[in-house]
C-alpha atoms as a PDB file:
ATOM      1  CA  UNK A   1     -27.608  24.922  15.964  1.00  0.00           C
ATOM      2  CA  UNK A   2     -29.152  25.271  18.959  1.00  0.00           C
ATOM      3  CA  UNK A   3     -25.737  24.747  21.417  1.00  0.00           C
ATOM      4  CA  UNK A   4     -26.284  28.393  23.354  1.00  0.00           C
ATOM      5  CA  UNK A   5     -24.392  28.378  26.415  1.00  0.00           C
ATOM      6  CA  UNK A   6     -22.794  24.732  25.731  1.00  0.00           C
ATOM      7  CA  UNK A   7     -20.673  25.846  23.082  1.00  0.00           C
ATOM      8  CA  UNK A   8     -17.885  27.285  25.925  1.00  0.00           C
ATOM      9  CA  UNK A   9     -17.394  24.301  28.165  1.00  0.00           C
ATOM     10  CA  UNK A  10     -14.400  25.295  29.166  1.00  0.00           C
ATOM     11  CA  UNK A  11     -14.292  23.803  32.983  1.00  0.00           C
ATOM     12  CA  UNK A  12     -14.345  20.455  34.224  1.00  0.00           C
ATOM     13  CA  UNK A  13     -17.607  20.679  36.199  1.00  0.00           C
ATOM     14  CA  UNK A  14     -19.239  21.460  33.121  1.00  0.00           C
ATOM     15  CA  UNK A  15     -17.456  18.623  31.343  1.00  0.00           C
ATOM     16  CA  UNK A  16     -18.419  16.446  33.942  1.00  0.00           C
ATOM     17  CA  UNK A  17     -22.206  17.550  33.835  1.00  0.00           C
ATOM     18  CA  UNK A  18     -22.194  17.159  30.297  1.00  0.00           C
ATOM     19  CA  UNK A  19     -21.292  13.761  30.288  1.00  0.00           C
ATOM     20  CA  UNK A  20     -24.047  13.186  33.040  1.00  0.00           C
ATOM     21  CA  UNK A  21     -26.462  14.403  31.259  1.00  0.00           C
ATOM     22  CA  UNK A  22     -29.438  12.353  29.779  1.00  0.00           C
ATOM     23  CA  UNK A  23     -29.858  15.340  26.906  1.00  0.00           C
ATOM     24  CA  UNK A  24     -28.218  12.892  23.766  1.00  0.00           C
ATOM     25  CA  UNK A  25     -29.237  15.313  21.420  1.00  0.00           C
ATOM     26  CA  UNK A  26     -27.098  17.930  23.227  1.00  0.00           C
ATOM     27  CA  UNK A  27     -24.851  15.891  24.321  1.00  0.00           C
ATOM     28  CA  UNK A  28     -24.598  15.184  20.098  1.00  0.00           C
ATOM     29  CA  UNK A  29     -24.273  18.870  19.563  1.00  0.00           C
ATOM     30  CA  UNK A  30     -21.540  19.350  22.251  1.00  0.00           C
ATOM     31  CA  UNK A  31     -19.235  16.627  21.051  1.00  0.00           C
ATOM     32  CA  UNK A  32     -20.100  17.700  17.245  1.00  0.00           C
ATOM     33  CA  UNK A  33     -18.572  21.473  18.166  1.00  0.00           C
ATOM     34  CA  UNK A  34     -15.530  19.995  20.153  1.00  0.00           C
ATOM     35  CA  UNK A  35     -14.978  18.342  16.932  1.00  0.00           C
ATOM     36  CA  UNK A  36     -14.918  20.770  14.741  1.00  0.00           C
ATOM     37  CA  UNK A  37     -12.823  22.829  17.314  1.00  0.00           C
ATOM     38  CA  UNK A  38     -10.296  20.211  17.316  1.00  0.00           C
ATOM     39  CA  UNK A  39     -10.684  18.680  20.697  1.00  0.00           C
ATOM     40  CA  UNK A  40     -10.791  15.368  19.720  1.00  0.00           C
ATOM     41  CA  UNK A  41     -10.306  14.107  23.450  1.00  0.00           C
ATOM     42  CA  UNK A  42     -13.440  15.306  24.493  1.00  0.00           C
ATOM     43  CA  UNK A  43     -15.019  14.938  21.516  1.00  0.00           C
ATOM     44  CA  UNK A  44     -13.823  10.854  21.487  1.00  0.00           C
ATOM     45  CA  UNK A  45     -15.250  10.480  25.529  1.00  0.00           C
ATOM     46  CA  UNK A  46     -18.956  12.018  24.401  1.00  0.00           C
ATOM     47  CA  UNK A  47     -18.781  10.038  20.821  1.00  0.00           C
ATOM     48  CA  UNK A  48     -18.203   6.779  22.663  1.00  0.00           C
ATOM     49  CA  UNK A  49     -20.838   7.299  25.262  1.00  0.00           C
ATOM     50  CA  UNK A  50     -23.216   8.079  22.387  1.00  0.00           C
ATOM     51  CA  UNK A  51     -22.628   4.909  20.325  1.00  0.00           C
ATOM     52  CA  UNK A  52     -25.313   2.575  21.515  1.00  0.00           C
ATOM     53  CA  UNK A  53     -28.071   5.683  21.476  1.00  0.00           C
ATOM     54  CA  UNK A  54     -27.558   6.587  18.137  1.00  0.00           C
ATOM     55  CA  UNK A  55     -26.971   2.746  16.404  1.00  0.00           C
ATOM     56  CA  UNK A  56     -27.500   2.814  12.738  1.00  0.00           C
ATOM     57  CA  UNK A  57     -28.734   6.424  12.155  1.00  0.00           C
ATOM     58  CA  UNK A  58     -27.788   8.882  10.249  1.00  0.00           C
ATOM     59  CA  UNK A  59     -25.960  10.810  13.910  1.00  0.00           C
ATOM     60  CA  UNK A  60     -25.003   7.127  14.638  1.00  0.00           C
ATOM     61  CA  UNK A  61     -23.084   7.009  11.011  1.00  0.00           C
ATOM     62  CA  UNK A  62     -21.639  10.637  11.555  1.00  0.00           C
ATOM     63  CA  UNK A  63     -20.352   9.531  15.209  1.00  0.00           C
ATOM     64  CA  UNK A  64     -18.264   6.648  13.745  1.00  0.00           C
ATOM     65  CA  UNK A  65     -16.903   8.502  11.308  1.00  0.00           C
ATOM     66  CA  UNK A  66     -15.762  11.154  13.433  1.00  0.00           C
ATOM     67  CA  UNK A  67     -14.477   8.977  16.103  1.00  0.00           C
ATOM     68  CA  UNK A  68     -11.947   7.420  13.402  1.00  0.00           C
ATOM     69  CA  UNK A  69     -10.951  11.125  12.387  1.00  0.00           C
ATOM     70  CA  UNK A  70     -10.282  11.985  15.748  1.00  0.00           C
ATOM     71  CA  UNK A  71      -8.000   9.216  16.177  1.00  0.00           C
ATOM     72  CA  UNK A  72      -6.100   9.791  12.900  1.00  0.00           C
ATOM     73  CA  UNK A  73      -6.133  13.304  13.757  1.00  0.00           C
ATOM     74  CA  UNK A  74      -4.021  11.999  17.303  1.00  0.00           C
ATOM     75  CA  UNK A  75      -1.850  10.377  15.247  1.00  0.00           C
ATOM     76  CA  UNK A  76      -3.133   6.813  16.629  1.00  0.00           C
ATOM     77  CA  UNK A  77      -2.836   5.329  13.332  1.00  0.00           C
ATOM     78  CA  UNK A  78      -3.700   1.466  14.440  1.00  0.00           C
ATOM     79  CA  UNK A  79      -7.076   2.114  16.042  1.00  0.00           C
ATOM     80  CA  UNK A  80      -7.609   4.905  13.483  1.00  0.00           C
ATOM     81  CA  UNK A  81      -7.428   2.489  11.080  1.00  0.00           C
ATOM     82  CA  UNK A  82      -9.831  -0.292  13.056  1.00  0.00           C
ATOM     83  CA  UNK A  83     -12.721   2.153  13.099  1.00  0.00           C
ATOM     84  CA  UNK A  84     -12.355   3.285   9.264  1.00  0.00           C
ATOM     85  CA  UNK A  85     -12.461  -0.397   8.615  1.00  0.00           C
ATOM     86  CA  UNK A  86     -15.356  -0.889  10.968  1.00  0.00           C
ATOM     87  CA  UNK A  87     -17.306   1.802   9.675  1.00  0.00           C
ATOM     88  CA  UNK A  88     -16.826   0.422   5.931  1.00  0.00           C
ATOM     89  CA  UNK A  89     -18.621  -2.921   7.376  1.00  0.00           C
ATOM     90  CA  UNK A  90     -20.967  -0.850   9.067  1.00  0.00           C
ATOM     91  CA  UNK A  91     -22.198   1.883   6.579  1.00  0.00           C
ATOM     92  CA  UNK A  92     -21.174   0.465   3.043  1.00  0.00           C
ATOM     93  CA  UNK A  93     -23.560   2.762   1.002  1.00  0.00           C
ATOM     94  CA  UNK A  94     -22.236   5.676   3.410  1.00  0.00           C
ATOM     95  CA  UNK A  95     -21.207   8.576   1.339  1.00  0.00           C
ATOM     96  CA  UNK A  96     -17.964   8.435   3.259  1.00  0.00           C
ATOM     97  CA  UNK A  97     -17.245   4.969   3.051  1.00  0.00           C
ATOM     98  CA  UNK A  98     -14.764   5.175  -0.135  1.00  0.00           C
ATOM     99  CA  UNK A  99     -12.937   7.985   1.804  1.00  0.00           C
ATOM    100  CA  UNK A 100     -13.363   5.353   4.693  1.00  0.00           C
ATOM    101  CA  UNK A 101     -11.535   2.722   2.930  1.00  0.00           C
ATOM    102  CA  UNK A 102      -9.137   4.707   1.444  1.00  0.00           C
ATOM    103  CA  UNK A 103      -8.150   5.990   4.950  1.00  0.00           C
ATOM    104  CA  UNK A 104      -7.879   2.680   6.478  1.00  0.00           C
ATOM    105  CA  UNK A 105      -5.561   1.402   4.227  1.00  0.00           C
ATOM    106  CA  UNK A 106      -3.307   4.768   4.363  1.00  0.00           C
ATOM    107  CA  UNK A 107      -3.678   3.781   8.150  1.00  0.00           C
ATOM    108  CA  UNK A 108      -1.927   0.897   7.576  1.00  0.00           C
ATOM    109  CA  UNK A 109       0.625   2.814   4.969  1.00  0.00           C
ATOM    110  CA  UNK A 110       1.690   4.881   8.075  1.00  0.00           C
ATOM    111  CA  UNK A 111       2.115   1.808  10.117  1.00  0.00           C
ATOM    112  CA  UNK A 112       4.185   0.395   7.919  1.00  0.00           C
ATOM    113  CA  UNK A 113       8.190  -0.090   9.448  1.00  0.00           C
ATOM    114  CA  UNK A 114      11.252   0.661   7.459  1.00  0.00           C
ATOM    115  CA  UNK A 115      12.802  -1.616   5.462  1.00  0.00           C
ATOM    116  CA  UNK A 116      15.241  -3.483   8.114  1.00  0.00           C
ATOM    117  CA  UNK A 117      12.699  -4.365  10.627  1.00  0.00           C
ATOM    118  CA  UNK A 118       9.223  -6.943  10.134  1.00  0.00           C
ATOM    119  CA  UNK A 119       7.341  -6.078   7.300  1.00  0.00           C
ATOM    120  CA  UNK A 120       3.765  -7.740   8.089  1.00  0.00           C
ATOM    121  CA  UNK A 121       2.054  -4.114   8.350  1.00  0.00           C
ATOM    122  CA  UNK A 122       3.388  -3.511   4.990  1.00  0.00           C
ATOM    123  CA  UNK A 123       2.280  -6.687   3.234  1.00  0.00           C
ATOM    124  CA  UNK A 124      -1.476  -5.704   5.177  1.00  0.00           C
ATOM    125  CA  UNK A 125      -1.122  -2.131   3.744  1.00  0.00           C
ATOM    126  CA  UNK A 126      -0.560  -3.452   0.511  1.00  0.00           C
ATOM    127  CA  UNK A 127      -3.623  -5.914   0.640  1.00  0.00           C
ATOM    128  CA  UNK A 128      -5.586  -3.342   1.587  1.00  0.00           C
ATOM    129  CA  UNK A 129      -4.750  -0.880  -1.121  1.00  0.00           C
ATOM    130  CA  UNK A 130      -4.974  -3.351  -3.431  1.00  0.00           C
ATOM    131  CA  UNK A 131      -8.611  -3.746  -2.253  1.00  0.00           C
ATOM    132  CA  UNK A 132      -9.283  -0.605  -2.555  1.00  0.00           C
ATOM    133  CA  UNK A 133      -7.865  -0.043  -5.884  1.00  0.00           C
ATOM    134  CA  UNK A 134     -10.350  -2.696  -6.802  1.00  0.00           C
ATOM    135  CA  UNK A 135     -13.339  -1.768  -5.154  1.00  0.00           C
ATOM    136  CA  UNK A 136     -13.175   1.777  -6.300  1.00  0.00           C
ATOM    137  CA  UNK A 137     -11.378   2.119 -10.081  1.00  0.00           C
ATOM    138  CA  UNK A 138     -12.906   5.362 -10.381  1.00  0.00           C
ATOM    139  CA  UNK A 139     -11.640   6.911  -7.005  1.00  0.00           C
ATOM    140  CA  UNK A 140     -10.303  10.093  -7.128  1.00  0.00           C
ATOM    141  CA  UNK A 141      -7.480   8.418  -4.556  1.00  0.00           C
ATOM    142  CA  UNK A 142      -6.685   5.701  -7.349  1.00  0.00           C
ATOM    143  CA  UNK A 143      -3.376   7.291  -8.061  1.00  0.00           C
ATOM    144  CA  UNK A 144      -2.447   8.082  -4.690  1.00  0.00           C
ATOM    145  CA  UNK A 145      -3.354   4.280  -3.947  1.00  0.00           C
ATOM    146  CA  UNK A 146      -1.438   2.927  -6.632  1.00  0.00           C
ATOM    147  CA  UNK A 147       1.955   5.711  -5.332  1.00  0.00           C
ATOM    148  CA  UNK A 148       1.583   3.969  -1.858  1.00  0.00           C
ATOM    149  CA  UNK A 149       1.402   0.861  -3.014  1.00  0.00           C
ATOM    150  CA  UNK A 150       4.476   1.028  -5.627  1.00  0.00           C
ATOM    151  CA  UNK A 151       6.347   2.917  -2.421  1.00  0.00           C
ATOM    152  CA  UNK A 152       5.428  -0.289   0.204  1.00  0.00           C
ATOM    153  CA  UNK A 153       6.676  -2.494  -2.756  1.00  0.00           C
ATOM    154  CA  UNK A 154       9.627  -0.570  -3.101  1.00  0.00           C
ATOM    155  CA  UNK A 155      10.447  -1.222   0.588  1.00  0.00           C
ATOM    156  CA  UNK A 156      10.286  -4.723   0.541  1.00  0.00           C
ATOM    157  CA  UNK A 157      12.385  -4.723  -1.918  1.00  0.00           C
ATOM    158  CA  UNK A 158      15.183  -3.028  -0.361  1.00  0.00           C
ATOM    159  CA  UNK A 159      14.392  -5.129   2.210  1.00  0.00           C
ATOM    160  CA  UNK A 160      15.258  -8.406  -0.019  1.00  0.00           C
ATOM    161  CA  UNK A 161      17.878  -6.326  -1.125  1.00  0.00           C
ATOM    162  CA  UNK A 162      19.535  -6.015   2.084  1.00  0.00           C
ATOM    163  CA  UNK A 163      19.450  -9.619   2.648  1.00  0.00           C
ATOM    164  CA  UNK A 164      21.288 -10.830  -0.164  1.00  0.00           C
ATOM    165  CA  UNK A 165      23.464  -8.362   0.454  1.00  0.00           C
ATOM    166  CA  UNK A 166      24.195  -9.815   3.964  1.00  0.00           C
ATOM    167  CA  UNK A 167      24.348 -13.297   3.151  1.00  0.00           C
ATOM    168  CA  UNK A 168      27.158 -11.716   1.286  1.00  0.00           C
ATOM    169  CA  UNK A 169      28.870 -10.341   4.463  1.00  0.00           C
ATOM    170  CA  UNK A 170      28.420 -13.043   6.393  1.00  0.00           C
ATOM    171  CA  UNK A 171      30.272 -15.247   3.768  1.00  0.00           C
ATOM    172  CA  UNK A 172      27.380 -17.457   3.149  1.00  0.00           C
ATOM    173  CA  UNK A 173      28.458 -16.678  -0.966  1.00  0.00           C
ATOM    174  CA  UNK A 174      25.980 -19.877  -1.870  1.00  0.00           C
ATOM    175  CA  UNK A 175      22.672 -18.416  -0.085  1.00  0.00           C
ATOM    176  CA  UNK A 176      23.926 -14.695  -1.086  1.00  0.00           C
ATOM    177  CA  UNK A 177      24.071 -15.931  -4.960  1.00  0.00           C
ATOM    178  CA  UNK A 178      20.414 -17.377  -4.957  1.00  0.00           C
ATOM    179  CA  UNK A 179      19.176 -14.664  -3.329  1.00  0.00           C
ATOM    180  CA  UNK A 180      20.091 -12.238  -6.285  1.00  0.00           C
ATOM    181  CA  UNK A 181      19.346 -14.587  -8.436  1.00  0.00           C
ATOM    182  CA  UNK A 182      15.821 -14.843  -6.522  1.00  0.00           C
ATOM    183  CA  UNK A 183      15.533 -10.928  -6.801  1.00  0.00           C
ATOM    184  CA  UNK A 184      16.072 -10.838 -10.008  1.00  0.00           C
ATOM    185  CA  UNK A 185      12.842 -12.798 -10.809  1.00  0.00           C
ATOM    186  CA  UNK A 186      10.615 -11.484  -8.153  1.00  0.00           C
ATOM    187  CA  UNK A 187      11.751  -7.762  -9.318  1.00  0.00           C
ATOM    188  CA  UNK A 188      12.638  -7.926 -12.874  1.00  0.00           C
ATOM    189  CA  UNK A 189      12.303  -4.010 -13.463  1.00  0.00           C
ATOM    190  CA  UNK A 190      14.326  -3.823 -10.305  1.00  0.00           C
ATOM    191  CA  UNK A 191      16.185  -0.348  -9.836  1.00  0.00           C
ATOM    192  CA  UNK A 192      19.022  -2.225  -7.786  1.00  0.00           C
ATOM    193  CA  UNK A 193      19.706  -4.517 -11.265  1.00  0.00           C
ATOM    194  CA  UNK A 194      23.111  -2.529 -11.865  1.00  0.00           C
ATOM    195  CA  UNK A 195      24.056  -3.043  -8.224  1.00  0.00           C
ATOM    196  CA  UNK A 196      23.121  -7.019  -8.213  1.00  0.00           C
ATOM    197  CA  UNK A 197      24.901  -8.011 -11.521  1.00  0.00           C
ATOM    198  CA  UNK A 198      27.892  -6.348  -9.313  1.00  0.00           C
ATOM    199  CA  UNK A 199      27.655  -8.070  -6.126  1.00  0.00           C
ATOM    200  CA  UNK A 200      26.952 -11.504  -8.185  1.00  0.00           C
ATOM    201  CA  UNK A 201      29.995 -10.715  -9.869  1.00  0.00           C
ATOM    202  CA  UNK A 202      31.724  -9.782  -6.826  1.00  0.00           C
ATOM    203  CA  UNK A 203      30.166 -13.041  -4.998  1.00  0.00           C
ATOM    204  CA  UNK A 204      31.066 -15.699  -7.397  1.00  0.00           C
ATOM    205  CA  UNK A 205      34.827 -14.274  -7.415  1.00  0.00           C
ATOM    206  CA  UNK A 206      35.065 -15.014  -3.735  1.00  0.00           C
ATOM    207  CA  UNK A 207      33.021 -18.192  -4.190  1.00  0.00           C
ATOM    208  CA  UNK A 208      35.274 -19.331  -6.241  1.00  0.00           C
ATOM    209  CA  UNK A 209      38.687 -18.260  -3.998  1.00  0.00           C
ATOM    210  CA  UNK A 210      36.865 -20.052  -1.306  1.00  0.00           C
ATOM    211  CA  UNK A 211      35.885 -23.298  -3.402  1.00  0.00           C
ATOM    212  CA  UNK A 212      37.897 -27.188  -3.678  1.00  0.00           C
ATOM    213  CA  UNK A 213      39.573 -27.000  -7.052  1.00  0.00           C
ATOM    214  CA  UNK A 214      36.844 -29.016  -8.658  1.00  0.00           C
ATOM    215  CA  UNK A 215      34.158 -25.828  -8.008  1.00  0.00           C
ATOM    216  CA  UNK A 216      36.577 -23.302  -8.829  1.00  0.00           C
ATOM    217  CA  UNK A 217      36.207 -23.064 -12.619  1.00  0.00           C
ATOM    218  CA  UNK A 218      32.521 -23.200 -13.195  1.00  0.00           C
ATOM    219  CA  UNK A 219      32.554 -20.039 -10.646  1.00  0.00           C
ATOM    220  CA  UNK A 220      35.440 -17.683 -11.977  1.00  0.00           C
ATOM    221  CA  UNK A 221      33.507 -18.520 -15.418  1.00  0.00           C
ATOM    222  CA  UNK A 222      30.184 -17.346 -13.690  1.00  0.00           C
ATOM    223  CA  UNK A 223      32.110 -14.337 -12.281  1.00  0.00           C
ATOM    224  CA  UNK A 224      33.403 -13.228 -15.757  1.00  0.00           C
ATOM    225  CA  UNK A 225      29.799 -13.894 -17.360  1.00  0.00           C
ATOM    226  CA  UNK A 226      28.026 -11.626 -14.525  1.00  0.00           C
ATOM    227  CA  UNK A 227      30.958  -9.025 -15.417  1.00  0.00           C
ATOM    228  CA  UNK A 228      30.218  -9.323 -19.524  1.00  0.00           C
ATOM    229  CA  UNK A 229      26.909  -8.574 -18.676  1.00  0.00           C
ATOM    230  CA  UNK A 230      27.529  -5.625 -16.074  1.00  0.00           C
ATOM    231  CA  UNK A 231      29.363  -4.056 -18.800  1.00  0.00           C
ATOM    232  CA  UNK A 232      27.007  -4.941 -21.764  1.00  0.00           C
ATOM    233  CA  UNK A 233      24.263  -3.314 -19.884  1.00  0.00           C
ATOM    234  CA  UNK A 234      26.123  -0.697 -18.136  1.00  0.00           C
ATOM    235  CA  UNK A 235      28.745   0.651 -20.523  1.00  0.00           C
ATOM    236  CA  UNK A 236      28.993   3.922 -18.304  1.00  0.00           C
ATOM    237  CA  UNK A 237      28.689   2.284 -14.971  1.00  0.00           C
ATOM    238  CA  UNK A 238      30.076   3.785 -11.752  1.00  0.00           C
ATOM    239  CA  UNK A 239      31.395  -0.046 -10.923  1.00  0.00           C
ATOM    240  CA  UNK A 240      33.143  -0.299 -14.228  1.00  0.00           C
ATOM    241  CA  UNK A 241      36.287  -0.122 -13.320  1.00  0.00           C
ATOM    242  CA  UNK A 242      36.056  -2.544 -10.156  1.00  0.00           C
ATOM    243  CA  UNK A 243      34.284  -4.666 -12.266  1.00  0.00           C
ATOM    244  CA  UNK A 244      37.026  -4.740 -15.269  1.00  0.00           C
ATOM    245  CA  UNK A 245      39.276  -5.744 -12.401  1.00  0.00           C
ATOM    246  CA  UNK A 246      37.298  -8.627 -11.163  1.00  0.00           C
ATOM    247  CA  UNK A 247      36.847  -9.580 -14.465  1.00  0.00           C
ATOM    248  CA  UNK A 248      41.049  -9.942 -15.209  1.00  0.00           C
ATOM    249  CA  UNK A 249      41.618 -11.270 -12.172  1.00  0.00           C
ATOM    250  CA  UNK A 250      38.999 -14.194 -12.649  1.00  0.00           C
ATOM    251  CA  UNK A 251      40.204 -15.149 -16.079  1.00  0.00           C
ATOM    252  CA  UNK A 252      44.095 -15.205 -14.729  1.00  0.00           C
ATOM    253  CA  UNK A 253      42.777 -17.847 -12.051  1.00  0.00           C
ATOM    254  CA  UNK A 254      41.025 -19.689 -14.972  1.00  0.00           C
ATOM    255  CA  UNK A 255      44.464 -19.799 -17.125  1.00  0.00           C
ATOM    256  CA  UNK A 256      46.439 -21.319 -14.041  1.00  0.00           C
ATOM    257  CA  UNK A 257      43.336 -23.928 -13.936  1.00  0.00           C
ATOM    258  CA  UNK A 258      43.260 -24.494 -17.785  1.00  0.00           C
END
């Protein structure tokens, strides 16, 4: 590689001159070695002033690739993830253009919030995995994909999780009880199920206190069912004992009603 003295540009001035320079083939070079030495900065300024020079050829293909590395590389995950995406378009027979994919859906992974705030990066990160998953079944990523996408799901839902939960708090025992009951079909193999049948069990009890006498029945009942089924399911449950509770004190309510 024929980069002789511009291997060491260590100053400004010769930064500067570099940049000037009408030399795009060693101007290529340059920006190649600050690459592979890490110095994505300078790499990113000579990449980007070599874009239009070097349009779809082979140098042209390496310079996109590299300028999304350098960005995920930063840590600048969102435009990181635009120029994977836009090399994909670009180059679709690249070589690198699985690796491409793959990397601008993890882009998307690592933009994804936790579980309390807006989740639209997740449901893209998802999508996008999903696509890739598709468009590549024999990628050696395929299980990673398929870990990151189980992991997003999992955060959404704790995040549905969490609401129910503080429909609950807030009192609103009507919205909280459809919620879980929501959950439960949207997540059927749900991790949270013990925790649910609790809460509904919990909710419908204080439904129920909080009901005109002509609700009050149908909701203790719904209470003690939710318990039954806590216990059926859960015979060595860490809520069994709160549960058994609820349970007694619902069917005393029921014999004043009766």
């Amino acid at each position: 590689m024929a980069l002789c003295g511009f291997v060491a540009l260590t100053s400004c001035n010769d930064f500067n001159r570099m940049v000037r320079s009408t030399d795009n083939e060693m101007k290529y070079e340059v920006a190649m070695d600050y690459y592979d030495r890490g110095d994505y900065n300078h790499a990113l300024q000579l990449f980007d002033l070599l874009q239009a020079s070097f349009r779809n050829t082979p140098k042209g293909e390496a310079i996109n690739y590299r300028t999304a590395q350098c960005y995920y590389l930063q840590g600048d995950y969102e435009i990181a993830g635009y120029y994977y995406k836009r090399f994909t378009q670009t180059y679709p027979f690249s070589k690198d253009a699985e690796k491409a994919a793959y990397m601008s859906a993890y882009c998307s992974y690592m933009l994804s919030p936790e579980s309390g705030l807006d989740q639209t990066n997740t449901h893209t990160a998802i999508k996008q995995l999903k696509s890739f998953v598709e468009h590549y079944p024999e990628s050696d990523s395929l299980d990673r994909a398929n870990h990151l996408i189980t992991d997003l799901n999992d955060k959404l839902e704790e995040k549905d999780y969490n609401v129910c939960r503080l429909f609950y708090r807030m009192e609103n025992y009507s919205a909280a009880i459809t919620s879980f009951e929501n959950m439960l079909k949207k997540y059927p193999n749900t991790l949270h199920r013990e925790e649910i049948l609790f809460d509904m069990a919990k909710t419908y009890y204080d439904f129920a206190e909080n009901s005109i006498t002509e609700k009050q029945r149908e909701r203790y009942e719904s209470c003690i069912e939710h318990c039954n089924t806590l216990t059926y399911l859960y015979p060595e449950s860490k809520y069994l004992q709160e549960v058994n509770s609820i349970a007694a004190k619902a069917r005393k309510k029921l014999e004043k009603i009766r």
